[in-house]
N, C-alpha and C. Protein backbone atom coordinates (compact mmCIF):
# COMPACT_ATOMS: atom_id res chain seq x y z
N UNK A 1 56.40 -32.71 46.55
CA UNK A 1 55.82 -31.38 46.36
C UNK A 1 54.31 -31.50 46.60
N UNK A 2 53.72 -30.79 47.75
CA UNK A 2 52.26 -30.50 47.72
C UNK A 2 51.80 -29.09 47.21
N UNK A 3 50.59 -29.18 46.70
CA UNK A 3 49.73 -28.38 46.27
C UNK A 3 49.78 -26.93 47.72
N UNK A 4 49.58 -27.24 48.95
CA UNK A 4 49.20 -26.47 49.38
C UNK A 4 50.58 -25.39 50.11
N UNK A 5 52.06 -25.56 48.71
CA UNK A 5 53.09 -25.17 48.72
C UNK A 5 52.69 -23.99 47.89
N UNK A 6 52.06 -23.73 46.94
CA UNK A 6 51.83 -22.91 45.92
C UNK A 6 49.87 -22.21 46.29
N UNK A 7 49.38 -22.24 47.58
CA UNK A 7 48.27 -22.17 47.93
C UNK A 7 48.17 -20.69 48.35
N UNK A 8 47.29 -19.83 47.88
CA UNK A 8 46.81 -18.79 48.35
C UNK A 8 45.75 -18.83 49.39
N UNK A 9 45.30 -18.56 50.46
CA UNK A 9 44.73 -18.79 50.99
C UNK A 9 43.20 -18.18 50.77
N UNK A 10 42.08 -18.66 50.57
CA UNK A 10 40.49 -17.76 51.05
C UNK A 10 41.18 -16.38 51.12
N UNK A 11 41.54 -16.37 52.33
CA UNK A 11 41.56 -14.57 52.91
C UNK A 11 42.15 -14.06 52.24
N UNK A 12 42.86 -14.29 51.55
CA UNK A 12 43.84 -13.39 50.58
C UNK A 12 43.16 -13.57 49.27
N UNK A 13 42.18 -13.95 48.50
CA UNK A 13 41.82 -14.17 47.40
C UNK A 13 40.68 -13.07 47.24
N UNK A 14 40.52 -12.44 46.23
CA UNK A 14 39.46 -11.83 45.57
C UNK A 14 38.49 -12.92 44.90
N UNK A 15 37.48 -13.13 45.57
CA UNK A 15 35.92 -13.80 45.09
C UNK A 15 35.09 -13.36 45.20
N UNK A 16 33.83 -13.66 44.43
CA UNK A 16 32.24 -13.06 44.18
C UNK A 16 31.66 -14.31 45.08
N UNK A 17 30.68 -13.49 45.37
CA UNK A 17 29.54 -14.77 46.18
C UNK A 17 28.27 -14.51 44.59
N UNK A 18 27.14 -15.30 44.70
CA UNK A 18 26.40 -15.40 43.81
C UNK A 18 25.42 -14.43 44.09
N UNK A 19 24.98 -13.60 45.29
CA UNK A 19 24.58 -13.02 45.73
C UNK A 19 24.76 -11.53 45.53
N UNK A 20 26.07 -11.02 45.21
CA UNK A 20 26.83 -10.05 45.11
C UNK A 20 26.08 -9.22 43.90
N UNK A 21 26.20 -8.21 43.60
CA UNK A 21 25.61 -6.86 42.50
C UNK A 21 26.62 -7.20 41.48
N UNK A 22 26.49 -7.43 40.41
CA UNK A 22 27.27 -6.90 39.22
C UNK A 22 27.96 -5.68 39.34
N UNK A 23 27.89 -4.64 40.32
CA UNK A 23 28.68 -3.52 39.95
C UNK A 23 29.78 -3.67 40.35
N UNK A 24 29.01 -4.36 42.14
CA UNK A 24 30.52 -4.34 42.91
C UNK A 24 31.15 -5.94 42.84
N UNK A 25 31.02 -7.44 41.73
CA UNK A 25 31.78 -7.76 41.28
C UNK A 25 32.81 -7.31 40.55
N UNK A 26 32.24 -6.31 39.62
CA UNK A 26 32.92 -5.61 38.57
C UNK A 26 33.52 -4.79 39.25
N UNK A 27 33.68 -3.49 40.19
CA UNK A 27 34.40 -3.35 40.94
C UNK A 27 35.36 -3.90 41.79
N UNK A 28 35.59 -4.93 42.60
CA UNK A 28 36.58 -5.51 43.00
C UNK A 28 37.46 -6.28 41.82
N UNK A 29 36.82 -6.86 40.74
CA UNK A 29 37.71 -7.38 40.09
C UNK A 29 38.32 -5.97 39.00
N UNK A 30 37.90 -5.03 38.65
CA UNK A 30 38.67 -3.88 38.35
C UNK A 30 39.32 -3.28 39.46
N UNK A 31 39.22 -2.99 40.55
CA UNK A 31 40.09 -2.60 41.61
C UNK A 31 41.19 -3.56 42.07
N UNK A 32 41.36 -4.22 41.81
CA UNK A 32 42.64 -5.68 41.82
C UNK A 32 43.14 -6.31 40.69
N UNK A 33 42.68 -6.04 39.91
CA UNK A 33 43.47 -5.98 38.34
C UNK A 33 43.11 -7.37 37.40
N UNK A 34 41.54 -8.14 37.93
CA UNK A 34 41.66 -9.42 37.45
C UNK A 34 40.37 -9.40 36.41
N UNK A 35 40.44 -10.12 35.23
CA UNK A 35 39.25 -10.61 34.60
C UNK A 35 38.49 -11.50 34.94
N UNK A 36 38.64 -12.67 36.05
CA UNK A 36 38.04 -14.01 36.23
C UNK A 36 38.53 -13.72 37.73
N UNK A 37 36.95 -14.11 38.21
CA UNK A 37 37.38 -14.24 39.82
C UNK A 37 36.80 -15.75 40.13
N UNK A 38 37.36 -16.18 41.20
CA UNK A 38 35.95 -17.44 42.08
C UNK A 38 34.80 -17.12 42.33
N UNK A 39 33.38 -17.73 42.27
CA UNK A 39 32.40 -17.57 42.93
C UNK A 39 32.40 -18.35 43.90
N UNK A 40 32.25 -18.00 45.36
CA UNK A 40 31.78 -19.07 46.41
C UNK A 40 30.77 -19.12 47.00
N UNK A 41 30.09 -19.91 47.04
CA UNK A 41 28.63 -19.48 47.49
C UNK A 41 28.00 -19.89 48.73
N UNK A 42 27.03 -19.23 49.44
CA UNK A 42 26.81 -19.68 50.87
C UNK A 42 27.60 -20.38 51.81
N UNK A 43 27.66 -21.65 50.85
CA UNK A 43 28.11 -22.59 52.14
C UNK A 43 29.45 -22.66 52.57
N UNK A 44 30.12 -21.64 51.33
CA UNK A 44 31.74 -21.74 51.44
C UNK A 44 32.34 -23.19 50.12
N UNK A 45 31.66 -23.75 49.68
CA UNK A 45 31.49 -24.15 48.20
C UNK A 45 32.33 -23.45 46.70
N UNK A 46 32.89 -24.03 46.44
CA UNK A 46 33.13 -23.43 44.79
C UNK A 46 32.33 -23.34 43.60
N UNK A 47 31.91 -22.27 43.14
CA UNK A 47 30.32 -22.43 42.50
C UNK A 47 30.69 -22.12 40.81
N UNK A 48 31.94 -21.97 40.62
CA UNK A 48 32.57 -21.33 39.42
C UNK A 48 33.32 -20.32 38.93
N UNK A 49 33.07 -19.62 38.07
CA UNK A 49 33.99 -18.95 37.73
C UNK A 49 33.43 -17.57 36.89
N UNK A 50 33.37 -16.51 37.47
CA UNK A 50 32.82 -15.28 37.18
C UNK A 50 33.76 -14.30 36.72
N UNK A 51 33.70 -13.55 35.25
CA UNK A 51 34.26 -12.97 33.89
C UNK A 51 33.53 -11.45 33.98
N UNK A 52 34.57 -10.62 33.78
CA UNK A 52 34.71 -9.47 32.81
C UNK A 52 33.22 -9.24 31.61
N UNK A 53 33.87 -10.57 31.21
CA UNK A 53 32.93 -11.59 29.82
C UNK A 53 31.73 -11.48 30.14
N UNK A 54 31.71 -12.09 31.32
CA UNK A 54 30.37 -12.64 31.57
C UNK A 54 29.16 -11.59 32.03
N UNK A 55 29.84 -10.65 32.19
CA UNK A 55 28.79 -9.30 33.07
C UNK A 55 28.44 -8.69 31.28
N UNK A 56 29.78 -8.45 30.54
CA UNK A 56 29.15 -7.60 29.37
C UNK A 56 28.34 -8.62 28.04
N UNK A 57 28.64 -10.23 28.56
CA UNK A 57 27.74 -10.32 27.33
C UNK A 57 26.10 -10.34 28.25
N UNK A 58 25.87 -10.49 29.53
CA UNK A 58 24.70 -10.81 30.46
C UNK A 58 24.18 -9.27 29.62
N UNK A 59 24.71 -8.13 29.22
CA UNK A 59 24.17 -6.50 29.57
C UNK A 59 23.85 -6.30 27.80
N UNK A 60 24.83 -7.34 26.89
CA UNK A 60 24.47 -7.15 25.47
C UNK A 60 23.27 -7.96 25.26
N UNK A 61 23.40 -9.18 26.22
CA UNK A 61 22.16 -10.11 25.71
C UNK A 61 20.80 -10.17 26.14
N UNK A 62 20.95 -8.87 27.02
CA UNK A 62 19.72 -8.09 27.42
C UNK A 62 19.34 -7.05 27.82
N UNK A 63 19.28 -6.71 26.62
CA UNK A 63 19.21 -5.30 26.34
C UNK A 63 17.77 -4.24 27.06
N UNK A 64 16.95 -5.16 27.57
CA UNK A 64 16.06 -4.34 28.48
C UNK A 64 16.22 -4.24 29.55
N UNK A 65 17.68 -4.86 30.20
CA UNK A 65 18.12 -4.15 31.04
C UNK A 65 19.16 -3.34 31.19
N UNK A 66 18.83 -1.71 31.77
CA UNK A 66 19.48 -0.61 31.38
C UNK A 66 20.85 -1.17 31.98
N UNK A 67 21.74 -0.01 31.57
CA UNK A 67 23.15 -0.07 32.53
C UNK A 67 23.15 -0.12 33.83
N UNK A 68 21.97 0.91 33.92
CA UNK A 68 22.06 0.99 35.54
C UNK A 68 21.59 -0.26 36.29
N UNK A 69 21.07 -0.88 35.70
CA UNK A 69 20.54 -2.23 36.40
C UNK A 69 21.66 -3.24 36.91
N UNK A 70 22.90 -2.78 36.87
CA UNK A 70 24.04 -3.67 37.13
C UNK A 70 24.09 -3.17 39.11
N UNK A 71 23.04 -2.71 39.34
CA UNK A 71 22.80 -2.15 40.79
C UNK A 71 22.37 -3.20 41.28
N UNK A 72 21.29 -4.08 40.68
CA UNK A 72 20.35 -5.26 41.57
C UNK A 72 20.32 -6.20 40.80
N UNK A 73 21.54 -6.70 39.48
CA UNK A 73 21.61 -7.70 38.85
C UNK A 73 22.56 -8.29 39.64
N UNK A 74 22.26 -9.87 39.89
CA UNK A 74 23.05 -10.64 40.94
C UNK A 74 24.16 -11.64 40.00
N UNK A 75 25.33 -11.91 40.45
CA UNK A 75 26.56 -12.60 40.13
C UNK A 75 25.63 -13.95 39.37
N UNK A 76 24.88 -14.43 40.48
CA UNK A 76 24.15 -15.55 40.36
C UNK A 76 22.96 -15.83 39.38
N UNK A 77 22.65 -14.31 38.87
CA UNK A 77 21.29 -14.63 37.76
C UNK A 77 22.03 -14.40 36.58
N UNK A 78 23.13 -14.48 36.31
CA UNK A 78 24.50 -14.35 35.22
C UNK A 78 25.08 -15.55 34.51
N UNK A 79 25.24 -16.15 33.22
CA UNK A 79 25.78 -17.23 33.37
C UNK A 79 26.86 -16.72 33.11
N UNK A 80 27.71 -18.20 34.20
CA UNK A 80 29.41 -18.31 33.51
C UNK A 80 30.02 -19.04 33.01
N UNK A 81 30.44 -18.35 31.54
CA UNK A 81 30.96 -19.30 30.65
C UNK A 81 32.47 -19.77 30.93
N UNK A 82 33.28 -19.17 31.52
CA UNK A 82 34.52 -20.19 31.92
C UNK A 82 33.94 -20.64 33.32
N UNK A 83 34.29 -22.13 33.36
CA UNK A 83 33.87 -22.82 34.71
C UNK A 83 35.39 -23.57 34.93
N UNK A 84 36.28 -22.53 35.64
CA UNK A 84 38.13 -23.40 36.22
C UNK A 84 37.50 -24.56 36.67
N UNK A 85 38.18 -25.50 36.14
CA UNK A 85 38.38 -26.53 37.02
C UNK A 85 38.82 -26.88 38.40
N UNK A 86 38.40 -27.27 39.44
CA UNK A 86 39.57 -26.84 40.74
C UNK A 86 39.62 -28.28 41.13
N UNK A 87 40.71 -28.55 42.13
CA UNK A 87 41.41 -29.22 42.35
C UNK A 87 41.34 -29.92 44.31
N UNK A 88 41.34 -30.78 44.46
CA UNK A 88 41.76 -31.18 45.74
C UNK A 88 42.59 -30.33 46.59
N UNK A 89 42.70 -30.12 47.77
CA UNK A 89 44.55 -29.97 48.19
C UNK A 89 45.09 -31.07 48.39
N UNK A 90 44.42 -32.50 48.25
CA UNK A 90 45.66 -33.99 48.79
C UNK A 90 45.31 -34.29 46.80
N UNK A 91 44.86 -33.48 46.46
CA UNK A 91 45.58 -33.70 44.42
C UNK A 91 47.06 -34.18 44.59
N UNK A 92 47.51 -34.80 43.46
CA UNK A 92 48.85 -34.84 42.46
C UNK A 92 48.80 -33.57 42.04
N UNK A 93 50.37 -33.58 42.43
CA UNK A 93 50.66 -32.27 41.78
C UNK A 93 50.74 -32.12 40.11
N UNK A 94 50.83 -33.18 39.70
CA UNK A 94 50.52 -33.28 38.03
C UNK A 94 49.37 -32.76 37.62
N UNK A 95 48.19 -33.20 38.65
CA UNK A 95 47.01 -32.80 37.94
C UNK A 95 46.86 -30.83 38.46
N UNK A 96 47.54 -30.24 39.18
CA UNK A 96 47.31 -29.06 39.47
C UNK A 96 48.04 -28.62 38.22
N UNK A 97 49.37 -29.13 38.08
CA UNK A 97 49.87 -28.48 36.58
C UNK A 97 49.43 -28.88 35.23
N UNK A 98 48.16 -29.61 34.99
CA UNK A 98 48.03 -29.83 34.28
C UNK A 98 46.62 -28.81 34.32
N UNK A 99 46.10 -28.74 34.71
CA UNK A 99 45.24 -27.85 34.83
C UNK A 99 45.31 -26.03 34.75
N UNK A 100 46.56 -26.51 35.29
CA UNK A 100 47.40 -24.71 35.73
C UNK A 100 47.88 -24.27 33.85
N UNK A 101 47.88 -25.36 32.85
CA UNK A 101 48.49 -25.13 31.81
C UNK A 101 47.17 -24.26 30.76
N UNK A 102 45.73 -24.66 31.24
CA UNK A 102 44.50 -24.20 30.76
C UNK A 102 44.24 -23.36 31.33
N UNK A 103 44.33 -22.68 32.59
CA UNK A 103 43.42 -21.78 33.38
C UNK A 103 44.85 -20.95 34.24
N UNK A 104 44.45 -19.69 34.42
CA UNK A 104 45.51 -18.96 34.64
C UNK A 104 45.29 -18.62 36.47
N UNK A 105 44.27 -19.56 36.93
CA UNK A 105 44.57 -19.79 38.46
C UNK A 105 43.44 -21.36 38.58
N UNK A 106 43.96 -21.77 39.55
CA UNK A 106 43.46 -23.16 39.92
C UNK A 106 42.68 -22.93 41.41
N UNK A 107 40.73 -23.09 41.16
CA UNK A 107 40.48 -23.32 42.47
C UNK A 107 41.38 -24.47 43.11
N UNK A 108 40.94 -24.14 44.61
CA UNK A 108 41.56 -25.06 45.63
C UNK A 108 40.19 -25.57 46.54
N UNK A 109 39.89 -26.92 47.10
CA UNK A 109 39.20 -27.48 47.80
C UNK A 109 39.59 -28.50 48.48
N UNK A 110 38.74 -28.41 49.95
CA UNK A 110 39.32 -29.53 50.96
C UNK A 110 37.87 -30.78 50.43
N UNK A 111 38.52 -31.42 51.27
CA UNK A 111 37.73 -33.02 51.22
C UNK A 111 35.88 -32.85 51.31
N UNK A 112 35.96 -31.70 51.74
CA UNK A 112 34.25 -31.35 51.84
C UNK A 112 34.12 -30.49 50.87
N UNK A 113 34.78 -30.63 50.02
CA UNK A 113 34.01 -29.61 48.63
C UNK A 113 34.41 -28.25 49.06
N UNK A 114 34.66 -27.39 50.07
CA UNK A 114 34.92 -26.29 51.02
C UNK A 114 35.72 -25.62 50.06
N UNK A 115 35.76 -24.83 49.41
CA UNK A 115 36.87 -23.58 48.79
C UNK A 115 37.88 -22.98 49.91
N UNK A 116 38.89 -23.29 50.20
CA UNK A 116 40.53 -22.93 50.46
C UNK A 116 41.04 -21.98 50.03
N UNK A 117 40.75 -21.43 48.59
CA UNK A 117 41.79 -20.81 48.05
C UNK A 117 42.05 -21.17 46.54
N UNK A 118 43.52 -20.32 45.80
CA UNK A 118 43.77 -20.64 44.59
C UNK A 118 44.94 -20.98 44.81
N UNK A 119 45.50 -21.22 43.62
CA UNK A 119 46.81 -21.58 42.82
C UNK A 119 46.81 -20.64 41.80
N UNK A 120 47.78 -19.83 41.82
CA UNK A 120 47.87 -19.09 40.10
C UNK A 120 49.02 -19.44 39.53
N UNK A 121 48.34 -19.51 38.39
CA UNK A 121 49.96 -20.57 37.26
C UNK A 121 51.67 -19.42 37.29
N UNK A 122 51.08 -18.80 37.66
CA UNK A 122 52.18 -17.10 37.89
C UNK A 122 52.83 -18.06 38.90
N UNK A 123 52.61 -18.35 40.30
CA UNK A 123 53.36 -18.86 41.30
C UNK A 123 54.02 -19.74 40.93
N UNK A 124 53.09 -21.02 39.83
CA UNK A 124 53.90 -22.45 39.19
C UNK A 124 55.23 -21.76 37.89
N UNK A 125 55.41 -20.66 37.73
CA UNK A 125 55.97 -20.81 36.30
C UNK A 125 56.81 -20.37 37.37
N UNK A 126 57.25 -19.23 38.36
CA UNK A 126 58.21 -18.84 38.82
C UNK A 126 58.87 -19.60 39.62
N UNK A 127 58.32 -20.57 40.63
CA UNK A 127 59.02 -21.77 41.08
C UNK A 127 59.71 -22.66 40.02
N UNK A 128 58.80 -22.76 38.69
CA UNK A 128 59.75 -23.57 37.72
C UNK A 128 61.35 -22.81 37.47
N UNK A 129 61.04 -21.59 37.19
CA UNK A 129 61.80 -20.58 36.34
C UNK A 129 63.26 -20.35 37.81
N UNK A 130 62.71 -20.39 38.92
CA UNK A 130 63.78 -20.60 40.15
C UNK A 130 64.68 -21.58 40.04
N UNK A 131 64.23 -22.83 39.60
CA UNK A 131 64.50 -24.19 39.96
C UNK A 131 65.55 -24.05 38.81
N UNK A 132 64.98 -23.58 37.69
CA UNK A 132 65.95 -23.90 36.41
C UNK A 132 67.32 -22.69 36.95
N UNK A 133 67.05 -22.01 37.48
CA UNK A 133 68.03 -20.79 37.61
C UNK A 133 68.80 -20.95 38.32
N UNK A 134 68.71 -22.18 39.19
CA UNK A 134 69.33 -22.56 40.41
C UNK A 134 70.15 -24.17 39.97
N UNK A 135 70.06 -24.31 38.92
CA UNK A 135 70.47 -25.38 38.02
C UNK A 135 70.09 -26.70 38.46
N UNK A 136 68.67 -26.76 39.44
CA UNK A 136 67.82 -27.95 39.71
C UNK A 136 67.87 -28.19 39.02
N UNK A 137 67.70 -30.29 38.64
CA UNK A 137 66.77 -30.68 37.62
C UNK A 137 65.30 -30.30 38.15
N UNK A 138 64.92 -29.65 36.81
CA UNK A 138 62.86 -29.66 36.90
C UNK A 138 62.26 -30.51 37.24
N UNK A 139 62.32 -31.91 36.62
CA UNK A 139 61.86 -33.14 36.57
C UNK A 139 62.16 -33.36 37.79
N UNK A 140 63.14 -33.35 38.33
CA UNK A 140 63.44 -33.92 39.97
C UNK A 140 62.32 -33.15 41.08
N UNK A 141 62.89 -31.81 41.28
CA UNK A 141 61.44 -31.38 41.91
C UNK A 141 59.97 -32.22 41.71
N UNK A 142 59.61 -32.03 40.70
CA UNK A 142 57.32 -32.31 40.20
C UNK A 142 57.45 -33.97 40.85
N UNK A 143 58.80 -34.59 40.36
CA UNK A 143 58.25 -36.00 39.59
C UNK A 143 58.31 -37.07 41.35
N UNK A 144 57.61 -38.22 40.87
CA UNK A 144 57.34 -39.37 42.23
C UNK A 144 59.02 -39.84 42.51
N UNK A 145 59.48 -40.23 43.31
CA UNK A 145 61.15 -41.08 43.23
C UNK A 145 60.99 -42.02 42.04
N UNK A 146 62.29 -42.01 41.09
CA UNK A 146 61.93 -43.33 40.60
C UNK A 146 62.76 -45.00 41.54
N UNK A 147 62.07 -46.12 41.47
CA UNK A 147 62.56 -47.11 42.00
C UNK A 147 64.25 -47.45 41.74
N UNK A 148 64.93 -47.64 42.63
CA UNK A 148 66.50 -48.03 42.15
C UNK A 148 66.40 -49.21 41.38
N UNK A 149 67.40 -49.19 40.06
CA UNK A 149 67.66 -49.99 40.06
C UNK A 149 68.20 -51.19 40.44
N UNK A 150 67.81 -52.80 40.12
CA UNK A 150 68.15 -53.92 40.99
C UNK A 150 68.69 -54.39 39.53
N UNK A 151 69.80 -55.65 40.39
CA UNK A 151 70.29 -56.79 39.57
C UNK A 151 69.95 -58.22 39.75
N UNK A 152 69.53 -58.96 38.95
CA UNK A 152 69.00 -60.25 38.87
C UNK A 152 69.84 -60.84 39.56
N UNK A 153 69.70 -62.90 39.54
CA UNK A 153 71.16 -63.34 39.75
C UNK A 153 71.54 -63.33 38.58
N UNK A 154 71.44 -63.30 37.35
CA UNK A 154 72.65 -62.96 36.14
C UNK A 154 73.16 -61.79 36.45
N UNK A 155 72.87 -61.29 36.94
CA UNK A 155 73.86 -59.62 37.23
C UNK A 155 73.08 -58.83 35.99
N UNK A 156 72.35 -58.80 35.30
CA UNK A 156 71.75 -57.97 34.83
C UNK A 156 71.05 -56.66 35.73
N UNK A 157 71.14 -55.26 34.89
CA UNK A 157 70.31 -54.49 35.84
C UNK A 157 68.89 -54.10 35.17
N UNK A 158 68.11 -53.94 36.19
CA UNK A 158 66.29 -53.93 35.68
C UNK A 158 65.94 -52.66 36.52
N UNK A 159 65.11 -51.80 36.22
CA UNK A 159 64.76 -50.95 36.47
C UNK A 159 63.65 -51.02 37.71
């Protein structure tokens, strides 16, 4: 099983650049139904992880700037307090589900640091939830082969 089985691609993903207005972060991620988007920045880079959260505590914790200032307040002069972890695409798939178990999508990156895309744990639970329905073993899908067992010359068997 590879990672880039469960891969959304860039083009299909809703992300903020650091550059972007607070309004119209907050707009695309209310017009697509999400609290936490990607930030990618310039270079095509994964820069973190931009919140719902993060725009209204930026507007409580500074309060001299009006509402309307969410016009020329930038993604990037914002901090963000969830930072997803993201992942390789030549990752173990262990470590995407292990990650996928904390964060309810998994950046994706190639060998140059480059942002790809996500993983959302939605895609990992329903491939699980297939597999079981289809009376796969689970474990067989995720897991490495295990080695056959061999027999000594006593005829014993060893794993």
């Amino acid at each position: 099983m590879h990672i880039a089985f469960f891969l959304i691609p860039k083009r299909e993903v809703v992300y903020v650049t650091p550059r972007m207005t607070l309004r119209r972060a907050i707009e695309l991620m209310h017009g697509h139904g999400y609290n936490a988007v990607p930030v990618v920045d310039d270079d095509g880079r994964y820069a973190g992880t931009f919140s719902e959260g993060d725009a209204l505590r930026y507007l409580v914790e500074n309060p001299e700037h009006p509402f309307e200032s969410v016009h020329t307040i930038r993604v990037g002069d914002v901090r963000w307090y969830k930072n997803h972890a993201a992942v390789r695409i030549d990752a173990r798939i262990e470590d995407l589900i292990s990650l996928a178990t904390e964060q309810n999508f998994v950046p994706v990156v190639d060998a140059r640091d480059i942002f790809i895309g996500i993983v959302r744990r939605k895609e990992i639970m329903e491939y699980c939830a297939r597999l079981l329905a289809e009376g796969h073993a689970f474990r067989q899908s995720f897991a490495a082969p295990r080695p056959e067992p061999s027999e000594d010359s006593r005829g014993r068997t060893h794993a």
